[in-house]
N, C-alpha and C. Protein backbone atom coordinates (compact mmCIF):
# COMPACT_ATOMS: atom_id res chain seq x y z
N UNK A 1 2.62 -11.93 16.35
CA UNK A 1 3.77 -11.18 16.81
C UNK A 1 3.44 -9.69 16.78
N UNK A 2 2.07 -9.18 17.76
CA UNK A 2 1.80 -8.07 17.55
C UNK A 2 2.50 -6.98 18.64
N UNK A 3 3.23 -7.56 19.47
CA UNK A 3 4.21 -6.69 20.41
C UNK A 3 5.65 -7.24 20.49
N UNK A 4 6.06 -6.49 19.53
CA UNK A 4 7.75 -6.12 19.01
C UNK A 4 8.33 -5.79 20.33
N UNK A 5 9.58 -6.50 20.53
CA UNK A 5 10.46 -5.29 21.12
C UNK A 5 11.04 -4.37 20.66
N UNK A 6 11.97 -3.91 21.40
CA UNK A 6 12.58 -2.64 20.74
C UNK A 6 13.72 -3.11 19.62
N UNK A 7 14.11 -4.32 19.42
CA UNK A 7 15.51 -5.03 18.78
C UNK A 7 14.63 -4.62 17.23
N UNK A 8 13.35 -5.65 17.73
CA UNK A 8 12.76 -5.99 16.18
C UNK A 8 12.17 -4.42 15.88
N UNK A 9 11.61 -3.65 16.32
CA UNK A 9 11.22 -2.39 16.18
C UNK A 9 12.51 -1.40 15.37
N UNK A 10 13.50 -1.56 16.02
CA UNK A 10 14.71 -1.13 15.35
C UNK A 10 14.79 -1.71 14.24
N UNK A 11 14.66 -2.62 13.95
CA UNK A 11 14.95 -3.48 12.66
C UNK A 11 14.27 -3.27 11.33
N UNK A 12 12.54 -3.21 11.79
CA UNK A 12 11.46 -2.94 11.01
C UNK A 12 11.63 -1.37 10.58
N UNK A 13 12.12 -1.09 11.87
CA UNK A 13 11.97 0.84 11.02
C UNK A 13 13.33 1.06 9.78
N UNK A 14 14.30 0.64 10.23
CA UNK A 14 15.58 0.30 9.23
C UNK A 14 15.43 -0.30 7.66
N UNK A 15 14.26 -1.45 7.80
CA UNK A 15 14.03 -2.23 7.01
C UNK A 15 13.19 -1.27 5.85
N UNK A 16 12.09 -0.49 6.61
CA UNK A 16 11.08 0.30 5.89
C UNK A 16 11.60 1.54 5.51
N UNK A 17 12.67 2.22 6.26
CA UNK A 17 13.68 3.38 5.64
C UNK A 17 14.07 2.99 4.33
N UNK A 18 14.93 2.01 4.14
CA UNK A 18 15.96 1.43 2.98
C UNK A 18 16.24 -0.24 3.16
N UNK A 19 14.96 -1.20 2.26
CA UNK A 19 15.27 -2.51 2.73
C UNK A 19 16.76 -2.61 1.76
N UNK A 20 17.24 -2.05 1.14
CA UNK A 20 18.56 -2.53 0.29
C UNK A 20 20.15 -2.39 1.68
N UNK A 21 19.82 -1.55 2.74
CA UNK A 21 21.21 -2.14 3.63
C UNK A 21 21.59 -3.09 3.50
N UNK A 22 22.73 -3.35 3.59
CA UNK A 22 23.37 -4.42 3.78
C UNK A 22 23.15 -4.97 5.88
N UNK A 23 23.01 -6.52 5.61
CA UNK A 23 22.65 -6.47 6.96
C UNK A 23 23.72 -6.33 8.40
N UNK A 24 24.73 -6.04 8.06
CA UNK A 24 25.97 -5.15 8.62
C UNK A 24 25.52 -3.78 9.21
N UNK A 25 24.55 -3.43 8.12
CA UNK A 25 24.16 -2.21 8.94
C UNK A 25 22.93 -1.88 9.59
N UNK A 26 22.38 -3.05 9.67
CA UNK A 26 20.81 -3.12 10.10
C UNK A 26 21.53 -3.83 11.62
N UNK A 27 22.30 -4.97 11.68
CA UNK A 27 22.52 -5.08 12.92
C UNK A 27 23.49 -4.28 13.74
N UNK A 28 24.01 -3.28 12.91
CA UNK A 28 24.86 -2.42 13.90
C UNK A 28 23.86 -1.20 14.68
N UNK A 29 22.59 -0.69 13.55
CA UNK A 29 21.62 -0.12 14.30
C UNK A 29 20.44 -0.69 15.02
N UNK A 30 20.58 -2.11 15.18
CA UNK A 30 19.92 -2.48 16.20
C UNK A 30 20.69 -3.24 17.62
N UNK A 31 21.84 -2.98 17.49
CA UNK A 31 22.89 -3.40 18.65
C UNK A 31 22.90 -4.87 18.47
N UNK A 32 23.13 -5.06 17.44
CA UNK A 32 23.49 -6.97 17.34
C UNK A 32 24.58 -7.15 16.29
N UNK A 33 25.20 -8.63 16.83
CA UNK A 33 25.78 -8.87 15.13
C UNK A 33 24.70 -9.48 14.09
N UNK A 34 25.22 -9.76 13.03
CA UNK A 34 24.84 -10.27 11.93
C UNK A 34 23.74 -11.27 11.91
N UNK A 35 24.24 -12.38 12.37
CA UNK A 35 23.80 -13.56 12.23
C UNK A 35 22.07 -13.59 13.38
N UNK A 36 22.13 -12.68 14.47
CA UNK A 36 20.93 -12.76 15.39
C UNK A 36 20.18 -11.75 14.50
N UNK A 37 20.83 -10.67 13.97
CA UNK A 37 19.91 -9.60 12.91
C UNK A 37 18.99 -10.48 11.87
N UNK A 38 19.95 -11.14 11.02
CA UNK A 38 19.44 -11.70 9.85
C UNK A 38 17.91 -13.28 10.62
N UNK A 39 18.26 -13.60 11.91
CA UNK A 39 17.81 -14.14 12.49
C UNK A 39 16.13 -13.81 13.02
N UNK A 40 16.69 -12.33 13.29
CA UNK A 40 15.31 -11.91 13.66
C UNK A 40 14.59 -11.19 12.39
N UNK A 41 14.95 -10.82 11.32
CA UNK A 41 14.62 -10.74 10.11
C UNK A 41 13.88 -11.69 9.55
N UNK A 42 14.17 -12.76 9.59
CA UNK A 42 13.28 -14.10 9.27
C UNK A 42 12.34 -14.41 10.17
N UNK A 43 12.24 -14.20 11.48
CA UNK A 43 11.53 -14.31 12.43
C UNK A 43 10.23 -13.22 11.31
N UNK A 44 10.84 -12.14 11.76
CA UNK A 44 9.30 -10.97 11.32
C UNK A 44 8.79 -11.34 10.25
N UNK A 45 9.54 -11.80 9.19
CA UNK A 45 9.22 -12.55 7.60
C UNK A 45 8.10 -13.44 8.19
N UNK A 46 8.20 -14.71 8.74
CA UNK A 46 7.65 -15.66 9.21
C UNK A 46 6.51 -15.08 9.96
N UNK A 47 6.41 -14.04 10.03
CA UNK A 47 5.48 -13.75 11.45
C UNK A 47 4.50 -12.47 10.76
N UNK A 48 4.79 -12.39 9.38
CA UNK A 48 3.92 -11.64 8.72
C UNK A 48 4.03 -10.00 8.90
N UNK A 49 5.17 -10.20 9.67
CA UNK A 49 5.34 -8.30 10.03
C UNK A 49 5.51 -7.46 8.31
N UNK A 50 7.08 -8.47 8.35
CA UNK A 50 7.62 -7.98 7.13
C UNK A 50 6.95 -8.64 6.32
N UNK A 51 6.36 -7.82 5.25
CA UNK A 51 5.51 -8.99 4.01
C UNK A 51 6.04 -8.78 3.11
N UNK A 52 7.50 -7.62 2.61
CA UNK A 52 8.19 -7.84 0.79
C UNK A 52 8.95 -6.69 1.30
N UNK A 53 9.51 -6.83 0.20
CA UNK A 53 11.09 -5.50 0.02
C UNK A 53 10.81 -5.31 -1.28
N UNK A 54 10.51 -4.00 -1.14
CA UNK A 54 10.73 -3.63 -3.20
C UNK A 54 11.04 -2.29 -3.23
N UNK A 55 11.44 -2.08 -4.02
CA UNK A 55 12.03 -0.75 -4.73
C UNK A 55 10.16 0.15 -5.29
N UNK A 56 11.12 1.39 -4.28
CA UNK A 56 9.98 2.42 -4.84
C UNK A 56 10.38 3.24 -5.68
N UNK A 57 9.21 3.36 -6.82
CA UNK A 57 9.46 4.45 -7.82
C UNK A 57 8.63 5.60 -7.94
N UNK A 58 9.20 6.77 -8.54
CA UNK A 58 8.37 8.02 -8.70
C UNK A 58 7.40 7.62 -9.78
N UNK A 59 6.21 7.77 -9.48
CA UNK A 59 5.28 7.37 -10.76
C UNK A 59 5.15 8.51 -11.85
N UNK A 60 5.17 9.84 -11.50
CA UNK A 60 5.57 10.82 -12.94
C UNK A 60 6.85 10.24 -13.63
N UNK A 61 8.34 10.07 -13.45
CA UNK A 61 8.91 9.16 -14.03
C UNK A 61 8.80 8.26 -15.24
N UNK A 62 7.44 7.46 -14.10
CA UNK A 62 7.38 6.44 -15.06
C UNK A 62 5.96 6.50 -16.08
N UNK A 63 5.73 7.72 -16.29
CA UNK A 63 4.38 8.22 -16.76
C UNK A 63 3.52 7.87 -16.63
N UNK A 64 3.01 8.13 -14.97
CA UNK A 64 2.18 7.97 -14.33
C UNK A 64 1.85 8.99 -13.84
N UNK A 65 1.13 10.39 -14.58
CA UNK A 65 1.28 11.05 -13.46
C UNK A 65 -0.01 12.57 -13.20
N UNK A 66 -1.08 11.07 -13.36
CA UNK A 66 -2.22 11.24 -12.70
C UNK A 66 -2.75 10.60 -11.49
N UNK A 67 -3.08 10.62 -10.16
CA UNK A 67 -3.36 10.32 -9.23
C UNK A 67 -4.64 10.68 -8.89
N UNK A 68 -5.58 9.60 -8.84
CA UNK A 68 -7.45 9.98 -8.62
C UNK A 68 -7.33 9.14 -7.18
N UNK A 69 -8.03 9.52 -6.72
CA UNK A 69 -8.61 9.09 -5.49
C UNK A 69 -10.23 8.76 -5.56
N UNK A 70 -10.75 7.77 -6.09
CA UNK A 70 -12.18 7.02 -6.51
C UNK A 70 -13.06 6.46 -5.12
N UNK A 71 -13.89 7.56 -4.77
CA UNK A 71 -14.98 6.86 -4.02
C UNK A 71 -15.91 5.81 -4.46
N UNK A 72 -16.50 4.78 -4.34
CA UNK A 72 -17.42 3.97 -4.65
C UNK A 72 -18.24 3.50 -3.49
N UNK A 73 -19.33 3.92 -4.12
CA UNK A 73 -20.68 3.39 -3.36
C UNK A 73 -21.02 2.63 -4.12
N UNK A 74 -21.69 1.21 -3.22
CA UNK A 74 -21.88 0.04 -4.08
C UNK A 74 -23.21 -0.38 -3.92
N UNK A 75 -24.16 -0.77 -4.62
CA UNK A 75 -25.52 -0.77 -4.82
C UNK A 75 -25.95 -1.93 -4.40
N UNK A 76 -25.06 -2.63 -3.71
CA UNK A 76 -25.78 -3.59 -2.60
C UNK A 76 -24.67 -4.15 -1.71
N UNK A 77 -24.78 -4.83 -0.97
CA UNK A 77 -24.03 -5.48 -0.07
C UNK A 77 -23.50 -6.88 -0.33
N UNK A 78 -24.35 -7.12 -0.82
CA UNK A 78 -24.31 -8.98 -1.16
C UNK A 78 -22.63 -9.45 -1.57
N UNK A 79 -22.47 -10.92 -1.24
CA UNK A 79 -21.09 -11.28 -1.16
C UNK A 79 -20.94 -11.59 -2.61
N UNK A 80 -21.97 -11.37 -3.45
CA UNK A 80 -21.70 -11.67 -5.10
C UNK A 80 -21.18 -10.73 -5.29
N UNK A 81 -21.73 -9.28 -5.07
CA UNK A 81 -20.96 -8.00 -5.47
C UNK A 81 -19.64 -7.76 -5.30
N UNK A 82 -19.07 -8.03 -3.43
CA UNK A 82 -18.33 -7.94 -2.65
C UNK A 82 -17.19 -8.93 -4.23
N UNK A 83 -17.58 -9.52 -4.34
CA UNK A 83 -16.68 -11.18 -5.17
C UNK A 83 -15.78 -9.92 -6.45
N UNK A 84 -17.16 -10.17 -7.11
CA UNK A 84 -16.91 -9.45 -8.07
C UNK A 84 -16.22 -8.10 -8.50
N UNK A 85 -16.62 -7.13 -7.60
CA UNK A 85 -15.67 -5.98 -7.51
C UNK A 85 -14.52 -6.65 -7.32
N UNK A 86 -13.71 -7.53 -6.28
CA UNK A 86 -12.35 -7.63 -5.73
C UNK A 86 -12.12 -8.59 -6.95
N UNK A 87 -12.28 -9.10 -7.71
CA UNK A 87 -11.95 -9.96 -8.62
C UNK A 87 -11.84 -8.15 -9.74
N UNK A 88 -12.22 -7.36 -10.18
CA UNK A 88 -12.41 -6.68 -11.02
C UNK A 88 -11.02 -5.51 -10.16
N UNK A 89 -11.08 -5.45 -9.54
CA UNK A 89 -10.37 -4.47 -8.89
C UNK A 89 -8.85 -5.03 -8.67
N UNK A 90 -8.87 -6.02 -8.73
CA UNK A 90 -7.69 -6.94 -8.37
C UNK A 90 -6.79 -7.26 -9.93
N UNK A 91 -7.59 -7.01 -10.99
CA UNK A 91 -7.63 -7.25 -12.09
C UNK A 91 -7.11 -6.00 -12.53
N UNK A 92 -6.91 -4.96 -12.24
CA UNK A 92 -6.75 -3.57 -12.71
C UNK A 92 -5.55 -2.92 -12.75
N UNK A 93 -4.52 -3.32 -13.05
CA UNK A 93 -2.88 -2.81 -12.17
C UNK A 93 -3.43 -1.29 -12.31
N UNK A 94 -3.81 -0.35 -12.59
CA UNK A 94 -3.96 0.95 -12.77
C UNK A 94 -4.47 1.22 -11.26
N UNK A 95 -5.17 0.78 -10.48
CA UNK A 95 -5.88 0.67 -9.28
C UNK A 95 -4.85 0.32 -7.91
N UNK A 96 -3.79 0.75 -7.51
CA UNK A 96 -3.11 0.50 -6.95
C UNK A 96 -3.81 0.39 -5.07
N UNK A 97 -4.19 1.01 -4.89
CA UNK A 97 -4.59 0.09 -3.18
C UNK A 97 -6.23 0.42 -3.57
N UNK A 98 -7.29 -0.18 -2.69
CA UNK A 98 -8.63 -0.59 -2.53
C UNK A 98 -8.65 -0.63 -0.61
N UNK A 99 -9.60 -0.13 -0.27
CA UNK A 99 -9.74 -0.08 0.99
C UNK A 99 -11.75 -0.23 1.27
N UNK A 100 -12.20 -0.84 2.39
CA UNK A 100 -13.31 -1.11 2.52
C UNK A 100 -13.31 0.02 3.30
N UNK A 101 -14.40 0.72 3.27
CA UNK A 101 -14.53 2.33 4.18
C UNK A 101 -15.83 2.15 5.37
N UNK A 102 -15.67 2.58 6.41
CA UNK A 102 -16.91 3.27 7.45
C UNK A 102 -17.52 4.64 6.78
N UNK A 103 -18.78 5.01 6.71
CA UNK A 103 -19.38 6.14 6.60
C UNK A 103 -19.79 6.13 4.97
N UNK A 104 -19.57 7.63 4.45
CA UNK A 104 -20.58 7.71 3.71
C UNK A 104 -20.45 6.71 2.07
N UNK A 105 -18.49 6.15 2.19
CA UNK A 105 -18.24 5.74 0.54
C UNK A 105 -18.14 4.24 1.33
N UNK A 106 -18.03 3.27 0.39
CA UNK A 106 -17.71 2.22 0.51
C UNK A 106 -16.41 0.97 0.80
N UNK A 107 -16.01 2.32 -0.93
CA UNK A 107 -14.95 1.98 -0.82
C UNK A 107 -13.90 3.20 -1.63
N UNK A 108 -12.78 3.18 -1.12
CA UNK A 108 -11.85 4.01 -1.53
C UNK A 108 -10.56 3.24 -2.46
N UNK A 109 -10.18 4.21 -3.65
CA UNK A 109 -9.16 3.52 -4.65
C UNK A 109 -8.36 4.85 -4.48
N UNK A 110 -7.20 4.21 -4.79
CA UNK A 110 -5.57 5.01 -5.37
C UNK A 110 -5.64 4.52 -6.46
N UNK A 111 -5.73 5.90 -7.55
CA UNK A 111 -5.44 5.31 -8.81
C UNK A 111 -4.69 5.77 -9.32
N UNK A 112 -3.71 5.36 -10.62
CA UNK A 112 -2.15 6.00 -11.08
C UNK A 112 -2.61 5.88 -12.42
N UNK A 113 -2.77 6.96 -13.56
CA UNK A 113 -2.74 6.61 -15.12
C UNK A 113 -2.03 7.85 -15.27
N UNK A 114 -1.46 7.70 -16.64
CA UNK A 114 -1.08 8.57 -17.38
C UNK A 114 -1.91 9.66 -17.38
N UNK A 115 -2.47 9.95 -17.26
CA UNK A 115 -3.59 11.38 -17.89
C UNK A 115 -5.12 11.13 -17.84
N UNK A 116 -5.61 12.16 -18.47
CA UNK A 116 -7.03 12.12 -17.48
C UNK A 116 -8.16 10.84 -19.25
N UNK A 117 -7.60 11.08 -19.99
CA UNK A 117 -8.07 9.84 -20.92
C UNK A 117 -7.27 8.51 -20.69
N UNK A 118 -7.06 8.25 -19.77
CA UNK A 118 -6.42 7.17 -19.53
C UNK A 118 -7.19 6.53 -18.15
N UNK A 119 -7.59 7.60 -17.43
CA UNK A 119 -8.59 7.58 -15.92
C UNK A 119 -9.86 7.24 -17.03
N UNK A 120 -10.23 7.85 -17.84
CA UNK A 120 -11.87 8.14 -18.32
C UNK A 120 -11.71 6.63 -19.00
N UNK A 121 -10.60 6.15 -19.68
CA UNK A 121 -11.05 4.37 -19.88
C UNK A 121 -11.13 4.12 -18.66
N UNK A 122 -10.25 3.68 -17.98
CA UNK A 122 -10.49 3.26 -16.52
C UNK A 122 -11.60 3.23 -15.87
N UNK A 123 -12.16 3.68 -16.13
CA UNK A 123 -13.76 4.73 -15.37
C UNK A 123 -14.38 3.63 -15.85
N UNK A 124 -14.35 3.54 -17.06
CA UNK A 124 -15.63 2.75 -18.56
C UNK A 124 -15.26 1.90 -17.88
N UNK A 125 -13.79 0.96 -18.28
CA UNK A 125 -14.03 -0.35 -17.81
C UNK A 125 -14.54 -1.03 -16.36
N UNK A 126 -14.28 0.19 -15.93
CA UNK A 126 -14.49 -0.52 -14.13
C UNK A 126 -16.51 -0.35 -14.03
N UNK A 127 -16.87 0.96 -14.73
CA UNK A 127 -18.38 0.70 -14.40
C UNK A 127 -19.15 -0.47 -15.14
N UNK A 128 -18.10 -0.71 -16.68
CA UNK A 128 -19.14 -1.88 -17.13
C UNK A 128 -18.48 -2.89 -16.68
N UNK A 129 -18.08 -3.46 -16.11
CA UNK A 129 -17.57 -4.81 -15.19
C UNK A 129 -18.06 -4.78 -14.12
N UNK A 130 -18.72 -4.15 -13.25
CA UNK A 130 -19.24 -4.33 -12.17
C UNK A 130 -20.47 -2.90 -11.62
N UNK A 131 -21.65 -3.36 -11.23
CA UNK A 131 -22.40 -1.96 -11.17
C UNK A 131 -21.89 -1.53 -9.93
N UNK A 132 -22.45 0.26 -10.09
CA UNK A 132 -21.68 0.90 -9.02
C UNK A 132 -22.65 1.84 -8.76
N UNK A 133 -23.04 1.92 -7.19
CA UNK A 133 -24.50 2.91 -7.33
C UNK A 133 -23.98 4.83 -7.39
N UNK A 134 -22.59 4.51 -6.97
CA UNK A 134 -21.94 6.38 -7.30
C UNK A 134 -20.57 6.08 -7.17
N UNK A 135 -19.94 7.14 -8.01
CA UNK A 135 -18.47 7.03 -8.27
C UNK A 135 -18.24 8.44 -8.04
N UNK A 136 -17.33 8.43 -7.41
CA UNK A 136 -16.54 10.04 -7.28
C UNK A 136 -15.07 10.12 -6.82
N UNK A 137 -14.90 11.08 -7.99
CA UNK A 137 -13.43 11.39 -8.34
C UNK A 137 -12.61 12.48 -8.17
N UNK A 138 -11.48 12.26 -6.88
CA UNK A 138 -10.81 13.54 -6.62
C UNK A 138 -9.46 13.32 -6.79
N UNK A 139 -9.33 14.27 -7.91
CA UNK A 139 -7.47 14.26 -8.71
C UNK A 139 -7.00 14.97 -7.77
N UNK A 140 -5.96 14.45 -7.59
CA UNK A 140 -4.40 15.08 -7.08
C UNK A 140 -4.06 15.84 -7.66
N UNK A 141 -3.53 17.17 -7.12
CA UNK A 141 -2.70 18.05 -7.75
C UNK A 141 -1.28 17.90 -7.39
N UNK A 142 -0.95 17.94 -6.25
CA UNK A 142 0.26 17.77 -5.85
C UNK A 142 0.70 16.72 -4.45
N UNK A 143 1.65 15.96 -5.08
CA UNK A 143 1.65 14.83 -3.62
C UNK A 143 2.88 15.61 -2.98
N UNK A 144 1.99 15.59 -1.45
CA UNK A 144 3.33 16.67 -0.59
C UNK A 144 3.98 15.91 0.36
N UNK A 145 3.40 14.81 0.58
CA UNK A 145 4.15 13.60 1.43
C UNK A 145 3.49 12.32 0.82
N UNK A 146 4.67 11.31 0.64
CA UNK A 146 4.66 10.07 0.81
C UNK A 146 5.57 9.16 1.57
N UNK A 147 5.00 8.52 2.00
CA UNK A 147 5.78 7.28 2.26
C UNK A 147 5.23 6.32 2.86
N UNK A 148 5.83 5.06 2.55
CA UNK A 148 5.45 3.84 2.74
C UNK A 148 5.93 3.26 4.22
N UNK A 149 6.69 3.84 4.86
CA UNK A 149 7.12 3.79 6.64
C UNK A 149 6.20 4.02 7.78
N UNK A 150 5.65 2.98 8.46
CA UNK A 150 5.37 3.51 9.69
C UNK A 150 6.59 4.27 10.79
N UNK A 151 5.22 5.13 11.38
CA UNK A 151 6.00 5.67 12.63
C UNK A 151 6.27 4.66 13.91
N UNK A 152 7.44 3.59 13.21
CA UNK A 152 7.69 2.93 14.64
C UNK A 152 8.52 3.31 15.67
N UNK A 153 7.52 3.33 17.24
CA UNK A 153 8.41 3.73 18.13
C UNK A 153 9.88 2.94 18.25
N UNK A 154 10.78 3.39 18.31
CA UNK A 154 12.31 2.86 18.18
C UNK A 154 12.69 3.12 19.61
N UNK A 155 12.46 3.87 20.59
CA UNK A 155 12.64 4.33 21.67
C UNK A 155 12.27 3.47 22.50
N UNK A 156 13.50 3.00 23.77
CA UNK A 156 13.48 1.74 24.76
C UNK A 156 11.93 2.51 25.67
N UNK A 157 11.08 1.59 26.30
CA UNK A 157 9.75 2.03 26.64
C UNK A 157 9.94 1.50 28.47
């Protein structure tokens, strides 16, 4: 279901604004009643668009409020390594997204700890659980945008 119309497009952008609406108001901003809203809601569920609804939190809040951004270059290719990192990385709640990279890193981490001795375990455990041929680490100073919303076109085409 990789070409939305504009109903479900309306829906998804609504959904990713604030999934807590009530669906009264998700089908009044997508020009439907209720029952075809909540209808096509399950449709996108089913169809892997929508994959969860959760509540976002400020991670300083919740004393979190160091943010590293971890390059890794990985000292071989092999699907043992590949295993093992994602089993180790997957293993880490501190490690919040993992991305496979083009060019010079491998791979890229979002990481959230308390403070910078809280990154430096992090560090330990992740190099002795899995070898790593370079690691590099760029802290956040200030997050000036987030969000978890795509820019979906909402506009009839």
């Amino acid at each position: 279901m990789t070409d939305l119309d504009l109903i479900d497009r309306k829906i998804v952008a609504e959904l990713m604004r604030d999934a807590t609406l009530p669906i009264a108001q998700i089908a009044d901003k997508a020009g439907l009643s209720q029952t075809p809203a909540w209808k096509r809601i399950q449709k996108l569920e089913a169809a892997g668009v929508l994959t969860g609804r959760v509540a976002l939190a400020n991670p300083a809040k919740l004393g979190f409020g160091l943010t590293v951004f971890v390059g890794i270059e990985a000292p071989d290719h092999s699907s043992t390594w590949r295993e093992t990192f994602a089993t180790v990385v997957e293993s880490t709640p501190e490690i919040m997204e993992v991305y496979r990279m083009a060019g010079e890193l491998d791979y890229l981490l979002r990481v959230s700890v308390p403070d910078m001795a809280a990154y430096d375990a992090l560090y330990k455990r992740l190099t002795d659980a899995v070898p790593i041929k370079n690691v590099t680490s760029h802290f956040a100073m200030e997050r000036m945008k987030f969000t978890t919303a795509y820019p979906v076109d909402t506009r009839s085409r």
